[in-house]
PDB file of N, CA and C in Angstrom:
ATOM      1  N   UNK A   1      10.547   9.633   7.954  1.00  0.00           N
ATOM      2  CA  UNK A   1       9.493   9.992   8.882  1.00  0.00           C
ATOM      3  C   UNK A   1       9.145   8.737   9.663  1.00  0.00           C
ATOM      4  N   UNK A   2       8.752   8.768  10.978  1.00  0.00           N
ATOM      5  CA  UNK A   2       8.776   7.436  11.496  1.00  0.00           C
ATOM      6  C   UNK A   2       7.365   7.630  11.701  1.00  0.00           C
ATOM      7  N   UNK A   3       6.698   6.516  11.954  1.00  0.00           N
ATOM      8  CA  UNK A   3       5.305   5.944  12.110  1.00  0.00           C
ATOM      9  C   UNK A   3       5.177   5.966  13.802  1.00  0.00           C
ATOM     10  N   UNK A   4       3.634   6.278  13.672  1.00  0.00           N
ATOM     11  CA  UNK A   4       3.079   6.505  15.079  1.00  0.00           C
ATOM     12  C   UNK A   4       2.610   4.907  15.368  1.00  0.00           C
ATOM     13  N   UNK A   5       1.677   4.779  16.650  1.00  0.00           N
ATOM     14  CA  UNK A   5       0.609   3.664  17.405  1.00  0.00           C
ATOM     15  C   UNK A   5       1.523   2.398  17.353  1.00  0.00           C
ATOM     16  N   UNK A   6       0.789   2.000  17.536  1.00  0.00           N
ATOM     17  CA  UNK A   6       1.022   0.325  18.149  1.00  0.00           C
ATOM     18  C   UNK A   6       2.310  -0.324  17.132  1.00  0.00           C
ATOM     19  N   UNK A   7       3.052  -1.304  17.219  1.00  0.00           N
ATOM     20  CA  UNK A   7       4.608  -1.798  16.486  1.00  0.00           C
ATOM     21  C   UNK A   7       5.448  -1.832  17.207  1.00  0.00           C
ATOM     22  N   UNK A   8       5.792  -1.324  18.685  1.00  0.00           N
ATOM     23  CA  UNK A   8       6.860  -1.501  19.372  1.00  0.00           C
ATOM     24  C   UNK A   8       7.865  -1.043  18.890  1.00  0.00           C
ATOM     25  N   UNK A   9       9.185  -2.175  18.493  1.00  0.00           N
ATOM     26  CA  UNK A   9      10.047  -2.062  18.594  1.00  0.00           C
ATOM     27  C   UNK A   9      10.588  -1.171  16.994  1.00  0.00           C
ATOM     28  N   UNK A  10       9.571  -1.817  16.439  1.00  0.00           N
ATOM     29  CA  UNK A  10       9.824  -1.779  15.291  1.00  0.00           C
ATOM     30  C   UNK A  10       9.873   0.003  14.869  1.00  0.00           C
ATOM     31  N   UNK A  11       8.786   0.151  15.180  1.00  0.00           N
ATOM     32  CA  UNK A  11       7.848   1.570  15.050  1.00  0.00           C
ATOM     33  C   UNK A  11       8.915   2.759  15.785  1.00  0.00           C
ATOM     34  N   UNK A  12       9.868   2.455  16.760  1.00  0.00           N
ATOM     35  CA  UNK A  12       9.944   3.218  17.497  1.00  0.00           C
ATOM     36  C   UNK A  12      11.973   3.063  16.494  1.00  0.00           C
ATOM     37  N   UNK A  13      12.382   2.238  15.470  1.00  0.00           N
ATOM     38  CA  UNK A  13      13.498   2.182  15.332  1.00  0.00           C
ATOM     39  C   UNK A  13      13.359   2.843  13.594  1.00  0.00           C
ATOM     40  N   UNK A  14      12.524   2.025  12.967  1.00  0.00           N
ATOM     41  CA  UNK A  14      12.721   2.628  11.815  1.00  0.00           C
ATOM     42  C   UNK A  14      11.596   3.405  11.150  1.00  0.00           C
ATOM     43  N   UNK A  15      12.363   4.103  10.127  1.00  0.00           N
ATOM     44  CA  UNK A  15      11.319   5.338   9.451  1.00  0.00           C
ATOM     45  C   UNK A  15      10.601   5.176   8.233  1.00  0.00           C
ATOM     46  N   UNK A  16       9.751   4.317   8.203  1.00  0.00           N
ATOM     47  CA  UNK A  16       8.671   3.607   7.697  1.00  0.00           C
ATOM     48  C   UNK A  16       7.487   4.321   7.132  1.00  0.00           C
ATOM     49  N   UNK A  17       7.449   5.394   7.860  1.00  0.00           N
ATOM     50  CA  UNK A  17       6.259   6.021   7.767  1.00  0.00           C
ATOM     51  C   UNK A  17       6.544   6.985   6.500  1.00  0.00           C
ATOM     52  N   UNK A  18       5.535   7.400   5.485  1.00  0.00           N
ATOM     53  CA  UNK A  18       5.948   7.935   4.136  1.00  0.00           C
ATOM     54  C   UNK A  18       4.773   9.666   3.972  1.00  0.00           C
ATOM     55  N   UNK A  19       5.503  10.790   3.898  1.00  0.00           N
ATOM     56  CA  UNK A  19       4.568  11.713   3.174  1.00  0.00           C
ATOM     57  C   UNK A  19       4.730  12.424   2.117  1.00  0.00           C
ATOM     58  N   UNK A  20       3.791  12.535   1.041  1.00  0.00           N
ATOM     59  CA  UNK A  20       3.901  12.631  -0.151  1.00  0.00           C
ATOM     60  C   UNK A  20       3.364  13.985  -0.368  1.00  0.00           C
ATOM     61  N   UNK A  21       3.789  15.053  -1.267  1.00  0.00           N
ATOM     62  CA  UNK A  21       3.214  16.295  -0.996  1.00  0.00           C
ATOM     63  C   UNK A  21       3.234  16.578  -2.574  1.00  0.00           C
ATOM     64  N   UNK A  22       1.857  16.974  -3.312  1.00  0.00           N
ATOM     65  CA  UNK A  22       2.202  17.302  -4.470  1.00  0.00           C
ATOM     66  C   UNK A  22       2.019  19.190  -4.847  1.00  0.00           C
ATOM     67  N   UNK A  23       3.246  19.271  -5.610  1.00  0.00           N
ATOM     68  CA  UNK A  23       3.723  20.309  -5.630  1.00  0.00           C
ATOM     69  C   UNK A  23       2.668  21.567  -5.945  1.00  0.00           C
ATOM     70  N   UNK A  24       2.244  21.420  -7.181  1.00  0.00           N
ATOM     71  CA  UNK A  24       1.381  21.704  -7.952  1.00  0.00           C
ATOM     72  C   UNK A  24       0.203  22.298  -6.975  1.00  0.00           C
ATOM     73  N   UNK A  25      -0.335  21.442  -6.561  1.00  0.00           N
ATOM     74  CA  UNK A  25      -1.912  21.691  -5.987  1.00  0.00           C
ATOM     75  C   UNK A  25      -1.843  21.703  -4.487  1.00  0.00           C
ATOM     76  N   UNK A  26       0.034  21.565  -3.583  1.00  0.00           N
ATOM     77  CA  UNK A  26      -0.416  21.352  -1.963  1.00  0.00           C
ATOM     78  C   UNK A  26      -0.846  20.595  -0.890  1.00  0.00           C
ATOM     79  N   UNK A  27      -1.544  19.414  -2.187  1.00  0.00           N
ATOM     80  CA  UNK A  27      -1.921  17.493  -1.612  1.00  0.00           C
ATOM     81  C   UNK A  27      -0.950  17.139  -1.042  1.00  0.00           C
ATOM     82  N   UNK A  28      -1.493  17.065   0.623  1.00  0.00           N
ATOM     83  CA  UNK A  28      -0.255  16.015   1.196  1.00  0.00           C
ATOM     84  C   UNK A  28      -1.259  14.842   1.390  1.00  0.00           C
ATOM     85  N   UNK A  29      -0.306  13.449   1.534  1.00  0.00           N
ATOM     86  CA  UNK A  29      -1.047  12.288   1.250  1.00  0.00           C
ATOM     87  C   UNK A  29       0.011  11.378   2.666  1.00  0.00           C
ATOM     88  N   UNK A  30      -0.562  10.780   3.727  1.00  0.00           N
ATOM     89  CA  UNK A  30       0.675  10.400   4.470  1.00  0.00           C
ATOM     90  C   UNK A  30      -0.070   9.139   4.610  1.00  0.00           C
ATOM     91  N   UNK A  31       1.530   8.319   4.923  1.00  0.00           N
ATOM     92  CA  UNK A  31       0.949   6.448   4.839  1.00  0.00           C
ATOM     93  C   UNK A  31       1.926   6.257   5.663  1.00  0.00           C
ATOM     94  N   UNK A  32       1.422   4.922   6.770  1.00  0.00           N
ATOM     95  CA  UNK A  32       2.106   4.527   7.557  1.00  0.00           C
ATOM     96  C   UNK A  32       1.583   3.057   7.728  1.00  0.00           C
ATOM     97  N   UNK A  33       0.338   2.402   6.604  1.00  0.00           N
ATOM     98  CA  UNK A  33       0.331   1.584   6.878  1.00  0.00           C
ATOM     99  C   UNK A  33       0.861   0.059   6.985  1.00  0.00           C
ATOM    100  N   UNK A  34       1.807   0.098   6.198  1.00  0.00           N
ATOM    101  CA  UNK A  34       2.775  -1.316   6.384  1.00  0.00           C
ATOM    102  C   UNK A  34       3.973  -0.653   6.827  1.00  0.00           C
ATOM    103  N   UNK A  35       4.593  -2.196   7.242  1.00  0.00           N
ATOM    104  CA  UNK A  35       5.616  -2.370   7.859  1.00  0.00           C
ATOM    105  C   UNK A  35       7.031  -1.730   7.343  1.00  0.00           C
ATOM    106  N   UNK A  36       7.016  -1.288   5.516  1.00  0.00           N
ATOM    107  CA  UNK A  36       7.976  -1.528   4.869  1.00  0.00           C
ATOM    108  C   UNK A  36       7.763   0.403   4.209  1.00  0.00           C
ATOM    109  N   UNK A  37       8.993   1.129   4.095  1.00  0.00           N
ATOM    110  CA  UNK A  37       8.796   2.380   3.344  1.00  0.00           C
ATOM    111  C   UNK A  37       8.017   2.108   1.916  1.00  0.00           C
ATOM    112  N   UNK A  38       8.834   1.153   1.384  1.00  0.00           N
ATOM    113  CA  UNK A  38       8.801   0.982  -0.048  1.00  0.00           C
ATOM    114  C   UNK A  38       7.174   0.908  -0.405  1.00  0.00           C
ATOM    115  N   UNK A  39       6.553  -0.238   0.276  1.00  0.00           N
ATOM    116  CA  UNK A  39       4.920  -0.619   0.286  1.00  0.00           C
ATOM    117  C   UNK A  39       4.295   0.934   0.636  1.00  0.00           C
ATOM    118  N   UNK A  40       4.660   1.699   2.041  1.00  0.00           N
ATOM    119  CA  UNK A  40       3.627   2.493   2.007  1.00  0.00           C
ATOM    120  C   UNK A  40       3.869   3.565   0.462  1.00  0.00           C
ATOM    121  N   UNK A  41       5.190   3.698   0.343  1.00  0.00           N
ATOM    122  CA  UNK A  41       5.613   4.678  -0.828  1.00  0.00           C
ATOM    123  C   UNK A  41       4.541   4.534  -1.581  1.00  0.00           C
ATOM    124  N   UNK A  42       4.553   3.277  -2.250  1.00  0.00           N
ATOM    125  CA  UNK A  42       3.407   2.972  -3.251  1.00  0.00           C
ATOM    126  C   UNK A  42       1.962   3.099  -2.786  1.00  0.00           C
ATOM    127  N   UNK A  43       1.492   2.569  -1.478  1.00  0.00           N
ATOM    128  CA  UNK A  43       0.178   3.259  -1.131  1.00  0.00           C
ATOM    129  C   UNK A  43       0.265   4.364  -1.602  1.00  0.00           C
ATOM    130  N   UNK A  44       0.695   5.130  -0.936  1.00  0.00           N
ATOM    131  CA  UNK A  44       0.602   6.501  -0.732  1.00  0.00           C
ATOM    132  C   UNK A  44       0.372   7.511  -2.067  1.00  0.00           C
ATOM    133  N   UNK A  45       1.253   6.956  -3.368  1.00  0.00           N
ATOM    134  CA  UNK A  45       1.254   7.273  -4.239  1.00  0.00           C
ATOM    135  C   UNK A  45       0.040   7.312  -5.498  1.00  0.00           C
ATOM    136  N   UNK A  46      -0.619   5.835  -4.892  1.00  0.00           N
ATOM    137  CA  UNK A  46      -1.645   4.889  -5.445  1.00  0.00           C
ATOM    138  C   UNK A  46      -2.828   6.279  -4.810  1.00  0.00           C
ATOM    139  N   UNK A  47      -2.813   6.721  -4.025  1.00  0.00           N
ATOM    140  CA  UNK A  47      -3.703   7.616  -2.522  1.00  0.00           C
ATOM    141  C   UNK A  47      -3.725   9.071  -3.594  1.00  0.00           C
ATOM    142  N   UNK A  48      -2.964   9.220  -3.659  1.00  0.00           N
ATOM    143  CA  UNK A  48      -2.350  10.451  -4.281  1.00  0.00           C
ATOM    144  C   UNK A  48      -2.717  10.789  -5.946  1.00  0.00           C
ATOM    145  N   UNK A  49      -2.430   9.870  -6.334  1.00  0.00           N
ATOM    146  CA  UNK A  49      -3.131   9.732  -7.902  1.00  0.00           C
ATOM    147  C   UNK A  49      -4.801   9.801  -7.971  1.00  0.00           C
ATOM    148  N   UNK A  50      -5.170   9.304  -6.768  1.00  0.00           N
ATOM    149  CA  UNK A  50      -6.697   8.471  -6.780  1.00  0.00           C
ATOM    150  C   UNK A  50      -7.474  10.333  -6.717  1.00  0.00           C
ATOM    151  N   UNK A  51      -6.764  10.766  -5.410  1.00  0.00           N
ATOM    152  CA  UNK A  51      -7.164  12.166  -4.951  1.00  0.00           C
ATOM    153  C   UNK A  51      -7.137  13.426  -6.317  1.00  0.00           C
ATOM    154  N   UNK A  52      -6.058  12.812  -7.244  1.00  0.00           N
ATOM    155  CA  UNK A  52      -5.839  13.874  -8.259  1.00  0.00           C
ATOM    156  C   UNK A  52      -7.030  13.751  -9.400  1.00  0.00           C
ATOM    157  N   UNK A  53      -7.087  12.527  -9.373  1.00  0.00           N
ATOM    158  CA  UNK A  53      -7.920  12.101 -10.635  1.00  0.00           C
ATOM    159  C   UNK A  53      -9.623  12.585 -10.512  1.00  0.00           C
ATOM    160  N   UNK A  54     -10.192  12.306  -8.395  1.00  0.00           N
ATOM    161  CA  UNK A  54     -11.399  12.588  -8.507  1.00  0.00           C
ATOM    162  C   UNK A  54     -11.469  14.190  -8.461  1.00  0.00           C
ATOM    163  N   UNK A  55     -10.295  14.947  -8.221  1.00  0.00           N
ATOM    164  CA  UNK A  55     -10.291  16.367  -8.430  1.00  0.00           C
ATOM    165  C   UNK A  55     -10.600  17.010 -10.175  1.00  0.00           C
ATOM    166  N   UNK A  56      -9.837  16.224 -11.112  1.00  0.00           N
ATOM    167  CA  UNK A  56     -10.088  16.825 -12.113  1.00  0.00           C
ATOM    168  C   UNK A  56     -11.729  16.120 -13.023  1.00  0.00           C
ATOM    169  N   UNK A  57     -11.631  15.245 -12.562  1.00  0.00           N
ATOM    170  CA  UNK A  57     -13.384  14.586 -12.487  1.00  0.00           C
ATOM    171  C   UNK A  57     -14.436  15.403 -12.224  1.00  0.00           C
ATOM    172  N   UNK A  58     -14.110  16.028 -10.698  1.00  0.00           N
ATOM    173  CA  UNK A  58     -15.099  16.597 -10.364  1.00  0.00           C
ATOM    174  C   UNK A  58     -15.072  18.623 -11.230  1.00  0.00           C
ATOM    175  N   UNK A  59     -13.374  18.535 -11.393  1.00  0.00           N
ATOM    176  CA  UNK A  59     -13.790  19.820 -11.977  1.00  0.00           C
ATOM    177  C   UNK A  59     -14.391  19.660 -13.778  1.00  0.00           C
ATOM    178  N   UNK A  60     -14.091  18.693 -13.823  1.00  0.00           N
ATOM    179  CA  UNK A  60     -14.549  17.977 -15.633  1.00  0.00           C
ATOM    180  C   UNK A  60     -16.257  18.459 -15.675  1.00  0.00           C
ATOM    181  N   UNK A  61     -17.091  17.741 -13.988  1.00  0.00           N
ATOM    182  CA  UNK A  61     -18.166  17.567 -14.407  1.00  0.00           C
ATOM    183  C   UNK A  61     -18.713  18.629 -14.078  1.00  0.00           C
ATOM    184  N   UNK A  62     -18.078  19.345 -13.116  1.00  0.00           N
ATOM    185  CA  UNK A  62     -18.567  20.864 -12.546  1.00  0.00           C
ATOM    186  C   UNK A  62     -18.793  21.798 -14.091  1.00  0.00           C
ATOM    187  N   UNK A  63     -17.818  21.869 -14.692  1.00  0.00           N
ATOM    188  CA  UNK A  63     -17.844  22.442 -15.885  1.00  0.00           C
ATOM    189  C   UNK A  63     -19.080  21.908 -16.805  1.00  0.00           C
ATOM    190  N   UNK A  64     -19.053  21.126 -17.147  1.00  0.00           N
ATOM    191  CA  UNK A  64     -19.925  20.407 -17.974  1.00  0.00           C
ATOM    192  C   UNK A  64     -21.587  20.878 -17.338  1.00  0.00           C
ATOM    193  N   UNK A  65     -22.018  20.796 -16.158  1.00  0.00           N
ATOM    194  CA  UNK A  65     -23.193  21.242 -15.255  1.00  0.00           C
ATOM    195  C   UNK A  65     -23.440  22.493 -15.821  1.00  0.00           C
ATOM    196  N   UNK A  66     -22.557  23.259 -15.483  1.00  0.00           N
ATOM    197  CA  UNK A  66     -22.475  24.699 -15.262  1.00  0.00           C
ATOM    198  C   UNK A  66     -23.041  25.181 -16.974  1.00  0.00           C
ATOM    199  N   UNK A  67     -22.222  24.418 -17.985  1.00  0.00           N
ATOM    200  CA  UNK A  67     -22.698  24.818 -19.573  1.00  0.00           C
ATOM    201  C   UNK A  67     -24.207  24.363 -19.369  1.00  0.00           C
ATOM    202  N   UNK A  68     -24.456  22.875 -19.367  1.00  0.00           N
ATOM    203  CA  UNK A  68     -25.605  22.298 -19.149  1.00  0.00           C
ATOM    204  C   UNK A  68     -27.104  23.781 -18.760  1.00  0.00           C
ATOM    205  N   UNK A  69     -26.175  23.886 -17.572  1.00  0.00           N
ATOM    206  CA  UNK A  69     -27.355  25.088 -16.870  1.00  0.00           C
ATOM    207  C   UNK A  69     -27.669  26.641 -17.862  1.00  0.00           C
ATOM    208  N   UNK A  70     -26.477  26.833 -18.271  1.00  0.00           N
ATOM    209  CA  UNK A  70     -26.849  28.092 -19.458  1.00  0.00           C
ATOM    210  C   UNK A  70     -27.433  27.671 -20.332  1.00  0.00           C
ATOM    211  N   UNK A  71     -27.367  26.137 -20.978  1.00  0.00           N
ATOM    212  CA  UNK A  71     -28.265  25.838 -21.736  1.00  0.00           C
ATOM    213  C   UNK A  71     -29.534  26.292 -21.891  1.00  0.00           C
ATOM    214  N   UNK A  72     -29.595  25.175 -20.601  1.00  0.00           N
ATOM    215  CA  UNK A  72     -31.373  25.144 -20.397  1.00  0.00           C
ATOM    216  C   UNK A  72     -32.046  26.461 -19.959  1.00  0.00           C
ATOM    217  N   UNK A  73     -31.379  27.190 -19.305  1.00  0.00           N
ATOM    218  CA  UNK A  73     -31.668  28.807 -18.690  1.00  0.00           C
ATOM    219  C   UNK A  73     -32.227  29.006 -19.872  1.00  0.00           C
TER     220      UNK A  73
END
């Protein structure tokens, strides 16, 4: 995938630009910010984990609320 904006020569020759799509849940995660595939790979991946983790966080604490509230009801 090649990378958009500003880089010239660079930007316009190689395919640098990285998107990551996870299967499971439909998360696409796209990185174009360095110069190098390999670096954004790992952003992107680093992006991707971060997004998964505050998803099951938030469904961890959603759950946890939700008992909380029948509790006290």
């Amino acid at each position: 995938m090649r990378a958009s904006g500003p880089g010239g020569q660079n930007v316009n020759k190689r395919s640098s630009a990285v998107r990551i799509t996870h299967k499971e849940t439909g998360t696409v995660v796209h990185c174009m910010d360095e110069r190098f595939q390999h670096l954004n790979m790992q952003i992107a991946f680093k992006r991707l984990a971060a997004i998964l983790m505050q998803r099951k966080v938030d469904e961890v604490s959603e759950k946890f609320t939700s008992d909380r509230k029948l509790q006290v009801s």
